[in-house]
Structure formats: structure tokens, C-alpha cells
N, C-alpha and C. Protein backbone atom coordinates (compact mmCIF):
# COMPACT_ATOMS: atom_id res chain seq x y z
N UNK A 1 -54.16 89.20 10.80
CA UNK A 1 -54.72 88.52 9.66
C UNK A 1 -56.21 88.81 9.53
N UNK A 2 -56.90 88.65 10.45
CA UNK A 2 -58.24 88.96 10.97
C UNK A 2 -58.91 89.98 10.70
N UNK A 3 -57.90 91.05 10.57
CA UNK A 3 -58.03 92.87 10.33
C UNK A 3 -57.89 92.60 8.79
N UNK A 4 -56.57 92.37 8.18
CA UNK A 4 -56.57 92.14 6.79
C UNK A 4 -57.95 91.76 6.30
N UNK A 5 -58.41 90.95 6.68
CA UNK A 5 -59.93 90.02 5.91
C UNK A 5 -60.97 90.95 6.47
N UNK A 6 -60.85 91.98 7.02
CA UNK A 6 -61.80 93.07 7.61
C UNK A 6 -62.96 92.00 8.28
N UNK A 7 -62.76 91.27 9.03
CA UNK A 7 -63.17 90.57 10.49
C UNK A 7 -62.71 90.76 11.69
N UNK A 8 -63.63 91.20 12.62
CA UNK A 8 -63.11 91.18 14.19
C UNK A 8 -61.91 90.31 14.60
N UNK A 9 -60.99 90.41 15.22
CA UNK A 9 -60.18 89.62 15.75
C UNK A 9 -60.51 88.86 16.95
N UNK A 10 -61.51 87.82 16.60
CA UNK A 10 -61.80 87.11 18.05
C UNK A 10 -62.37 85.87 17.72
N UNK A 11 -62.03 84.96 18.82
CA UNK A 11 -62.14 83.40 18.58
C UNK A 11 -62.93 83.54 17.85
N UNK A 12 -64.25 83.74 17.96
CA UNK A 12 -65.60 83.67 17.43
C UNK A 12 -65.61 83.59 15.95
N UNK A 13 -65.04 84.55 15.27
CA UNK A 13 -64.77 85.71 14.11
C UNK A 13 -63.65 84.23 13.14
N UNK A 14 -62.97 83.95 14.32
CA UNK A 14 -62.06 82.62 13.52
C UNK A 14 -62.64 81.56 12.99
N UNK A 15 -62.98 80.85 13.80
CA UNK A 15 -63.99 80.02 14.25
C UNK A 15 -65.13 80.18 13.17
N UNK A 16 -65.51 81.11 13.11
CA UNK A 16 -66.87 81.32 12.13
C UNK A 16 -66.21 81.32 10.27
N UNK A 17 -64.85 82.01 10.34
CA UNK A 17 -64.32 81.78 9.13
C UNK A 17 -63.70 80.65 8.80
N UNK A 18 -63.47 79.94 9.22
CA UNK A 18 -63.22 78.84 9.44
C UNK A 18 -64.26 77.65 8.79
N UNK A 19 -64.96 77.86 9.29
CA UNK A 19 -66.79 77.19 9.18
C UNK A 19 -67.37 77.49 7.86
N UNK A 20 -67.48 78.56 7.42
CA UNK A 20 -67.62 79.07 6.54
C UNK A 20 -66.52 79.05 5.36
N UNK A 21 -65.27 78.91 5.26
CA UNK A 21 -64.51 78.98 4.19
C UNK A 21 -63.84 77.66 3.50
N UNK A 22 -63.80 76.80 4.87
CA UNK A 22 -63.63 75.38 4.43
C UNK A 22 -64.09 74.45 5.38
N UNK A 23 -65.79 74.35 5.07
CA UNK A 23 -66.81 73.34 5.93
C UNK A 23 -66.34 71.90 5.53
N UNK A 24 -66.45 71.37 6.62
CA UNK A 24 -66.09 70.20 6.95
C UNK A 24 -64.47 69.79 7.07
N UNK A 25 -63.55 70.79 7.11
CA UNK A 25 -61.90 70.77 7.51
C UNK A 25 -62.26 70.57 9.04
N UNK A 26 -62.42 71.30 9.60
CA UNK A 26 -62.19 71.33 11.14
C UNK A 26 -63.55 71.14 11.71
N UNK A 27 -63.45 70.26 12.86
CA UNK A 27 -64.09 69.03 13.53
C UNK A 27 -64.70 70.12 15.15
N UNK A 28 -62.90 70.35 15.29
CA UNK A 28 -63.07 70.92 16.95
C UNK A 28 -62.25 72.17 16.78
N UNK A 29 -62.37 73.02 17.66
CA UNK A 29 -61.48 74.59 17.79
C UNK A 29 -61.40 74.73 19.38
N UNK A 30 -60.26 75.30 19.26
CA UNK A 30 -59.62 75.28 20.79
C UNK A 30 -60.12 77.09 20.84
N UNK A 31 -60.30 77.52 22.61
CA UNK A 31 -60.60 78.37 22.58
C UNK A 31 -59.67 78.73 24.49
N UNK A 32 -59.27 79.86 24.32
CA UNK A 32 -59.06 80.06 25.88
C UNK A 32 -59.61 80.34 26.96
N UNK A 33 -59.70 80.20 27.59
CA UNK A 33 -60.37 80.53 28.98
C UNK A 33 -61.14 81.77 29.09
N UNK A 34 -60.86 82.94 28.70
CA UNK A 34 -61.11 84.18 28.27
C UNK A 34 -62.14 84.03 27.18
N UNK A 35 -62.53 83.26 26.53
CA UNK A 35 -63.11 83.18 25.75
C UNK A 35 -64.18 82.23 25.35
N UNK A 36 -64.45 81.76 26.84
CA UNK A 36 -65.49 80.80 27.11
C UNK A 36 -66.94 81.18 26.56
N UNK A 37 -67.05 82.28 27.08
CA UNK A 37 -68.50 82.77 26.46
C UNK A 37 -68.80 82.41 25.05
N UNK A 38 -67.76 82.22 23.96
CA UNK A 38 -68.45 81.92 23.12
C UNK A 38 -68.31 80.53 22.62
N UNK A 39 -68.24 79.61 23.31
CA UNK A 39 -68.09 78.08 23.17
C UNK A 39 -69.32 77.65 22.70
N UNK A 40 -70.06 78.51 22.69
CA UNK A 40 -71.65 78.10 22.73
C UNK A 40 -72.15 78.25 21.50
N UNK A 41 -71.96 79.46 21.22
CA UNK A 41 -71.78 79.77 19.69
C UNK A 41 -70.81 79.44 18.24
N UNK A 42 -69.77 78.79 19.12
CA UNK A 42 -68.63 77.93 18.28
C UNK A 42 -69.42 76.41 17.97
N UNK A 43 -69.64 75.92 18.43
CA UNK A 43 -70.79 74.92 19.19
C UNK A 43 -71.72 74.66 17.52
N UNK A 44 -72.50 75.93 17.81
CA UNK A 44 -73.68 76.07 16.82
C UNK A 44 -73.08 76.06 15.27
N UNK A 45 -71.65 76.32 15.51
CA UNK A 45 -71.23 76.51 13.91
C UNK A 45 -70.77 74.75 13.43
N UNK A 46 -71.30 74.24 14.22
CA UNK A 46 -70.96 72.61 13.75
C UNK A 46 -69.45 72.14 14.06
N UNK A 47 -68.75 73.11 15.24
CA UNK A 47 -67.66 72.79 15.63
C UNK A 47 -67.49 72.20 16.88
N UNK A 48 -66.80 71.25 17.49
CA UNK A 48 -66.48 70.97 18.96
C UNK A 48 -66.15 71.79 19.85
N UNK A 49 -66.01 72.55 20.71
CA UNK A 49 -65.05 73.60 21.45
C UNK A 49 -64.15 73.02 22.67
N UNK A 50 -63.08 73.14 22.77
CA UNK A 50 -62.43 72.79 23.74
C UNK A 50 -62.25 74.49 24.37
N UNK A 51 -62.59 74.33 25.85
CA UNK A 51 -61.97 75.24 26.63
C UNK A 51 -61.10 75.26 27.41
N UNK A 52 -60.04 75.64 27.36
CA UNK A 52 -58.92 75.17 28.04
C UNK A 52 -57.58 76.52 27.93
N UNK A 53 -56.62 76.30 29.35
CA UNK A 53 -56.08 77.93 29.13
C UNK A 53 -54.86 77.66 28.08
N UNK A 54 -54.78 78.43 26.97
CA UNK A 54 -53.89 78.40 26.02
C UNK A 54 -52.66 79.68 25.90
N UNK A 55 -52.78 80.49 27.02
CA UNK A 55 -51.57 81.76 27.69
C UNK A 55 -50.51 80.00 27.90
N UNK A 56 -49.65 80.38 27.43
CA UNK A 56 -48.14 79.60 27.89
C UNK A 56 -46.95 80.69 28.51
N UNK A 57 -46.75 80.31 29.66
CA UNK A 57 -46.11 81.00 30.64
C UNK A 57 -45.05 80.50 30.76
N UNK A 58 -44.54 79.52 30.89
CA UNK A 58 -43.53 78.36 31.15
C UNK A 58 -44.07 76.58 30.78
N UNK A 59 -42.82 75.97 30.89
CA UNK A 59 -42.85 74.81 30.52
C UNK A 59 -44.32 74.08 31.34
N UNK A 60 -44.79 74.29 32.26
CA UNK A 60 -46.09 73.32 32.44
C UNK A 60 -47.43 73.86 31.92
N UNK A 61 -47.33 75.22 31.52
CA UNK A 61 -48.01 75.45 30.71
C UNK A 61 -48.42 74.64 29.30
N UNK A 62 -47.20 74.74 28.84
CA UNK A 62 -47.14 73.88 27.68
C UNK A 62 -47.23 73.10 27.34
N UNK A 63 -46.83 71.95 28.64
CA UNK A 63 -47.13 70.62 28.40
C UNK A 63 -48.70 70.51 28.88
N UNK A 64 -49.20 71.45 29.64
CA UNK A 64 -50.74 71.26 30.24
C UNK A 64 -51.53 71.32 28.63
N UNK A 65 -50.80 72.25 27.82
CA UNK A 65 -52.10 72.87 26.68
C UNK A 65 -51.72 71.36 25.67
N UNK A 66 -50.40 71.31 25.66
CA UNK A 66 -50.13 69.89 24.49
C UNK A 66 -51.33 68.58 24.64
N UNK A 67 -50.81 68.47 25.96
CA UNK A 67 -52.03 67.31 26.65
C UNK A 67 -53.32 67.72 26.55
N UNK A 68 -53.73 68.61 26.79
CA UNK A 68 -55.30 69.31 26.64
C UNK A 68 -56.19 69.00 25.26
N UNK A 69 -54.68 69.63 24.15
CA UNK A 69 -54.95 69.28 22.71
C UNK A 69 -54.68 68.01 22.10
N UNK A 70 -54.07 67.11 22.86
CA UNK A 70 -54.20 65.83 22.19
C UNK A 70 -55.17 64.77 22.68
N UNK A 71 -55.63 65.25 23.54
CA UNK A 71 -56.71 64.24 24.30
C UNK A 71 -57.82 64.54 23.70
N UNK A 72 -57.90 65.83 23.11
CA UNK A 72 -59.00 67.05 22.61
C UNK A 72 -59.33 66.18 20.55
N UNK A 73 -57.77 66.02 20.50
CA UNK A 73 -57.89 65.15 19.14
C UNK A 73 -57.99 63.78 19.63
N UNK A 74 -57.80 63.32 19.99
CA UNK A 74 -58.20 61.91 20.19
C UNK A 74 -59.73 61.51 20.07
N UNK A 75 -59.97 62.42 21.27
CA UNK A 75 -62.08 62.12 21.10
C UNK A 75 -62.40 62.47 20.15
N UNK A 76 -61.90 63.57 19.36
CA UNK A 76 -62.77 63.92 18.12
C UNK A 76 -62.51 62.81 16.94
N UNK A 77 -61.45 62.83 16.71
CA UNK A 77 -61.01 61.58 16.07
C UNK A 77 -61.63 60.03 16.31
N UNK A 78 -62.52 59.65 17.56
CA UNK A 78 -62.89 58.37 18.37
C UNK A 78 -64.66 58.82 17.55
N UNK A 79 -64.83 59.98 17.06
CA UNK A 79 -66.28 59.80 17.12
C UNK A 79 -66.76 59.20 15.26
């Protein structure tokens, strides 16, 4: 999709279109582990960042990232 819109394919690149195409929709953006470095810069775009590993391997994966992301909406939602 990312390529279609002739943007890099990377959190960042999302994240920034995101910010830019419909400001004030999204609060927080989940990002993976791999992709910590730019939490900082997700950050600056007036977004929350959750870092947390989002590879799902098997079932505790899944329930680790579900829980990750609903605790992740909860606070944002609490502020």
C-alpha cells in the first residue's frame, strides 16, 4: 500500500501518513520491537508509541500483543 502512495514502507512512513492525512484520528500507534528507533520520532508527530513485539508466532504471542494493545487503549483512552 505504502509503495502504491510512493512512501517508504516503514512504521515511520505510516505513522507520519497517518498524522498527516487524518490529524487528530489516532491518539497512539503500535510499533514492533524492530522498530524502536523510531518511537521517538512517532512521539514528535503528536502520537503515543507503544513498543511492543507484534511478530505472532503462536497462540501466546497473540494473546501477549492483544493484552499489550488493550492496556495500550485503555491509558490512552484514561487521558
Amino acid at each position: 500500500m505504502m509503495t502504491e502512495l510512493k512512501m517508504p514502507s516503514t512504521a515511520l512512513a505510516v505513522a507520519q501518513f497517518y498524522a498527516d492525512t487524518y490529524p487528530g484520528l489516532v491518539d497512539g500507534f503500535v510499533l514492533d520491537e524492530a522498530d524502536a528507533v523510531s518511537a521517538e520520532a512517532v512521539s514528535a508527530l503528536g502520537l503515543t508509541p507503544l513498543v511492543t513485539q507484534t511478530v505472532m508466532r503462536n497462540l501466546n504471542d497473540k494473546q501477549a500483543l492483544a493484552a499489550a494493545v488493550l492496556r495500550f487503549s485503555d491509558e490512552l483512552s484514561s487521558r
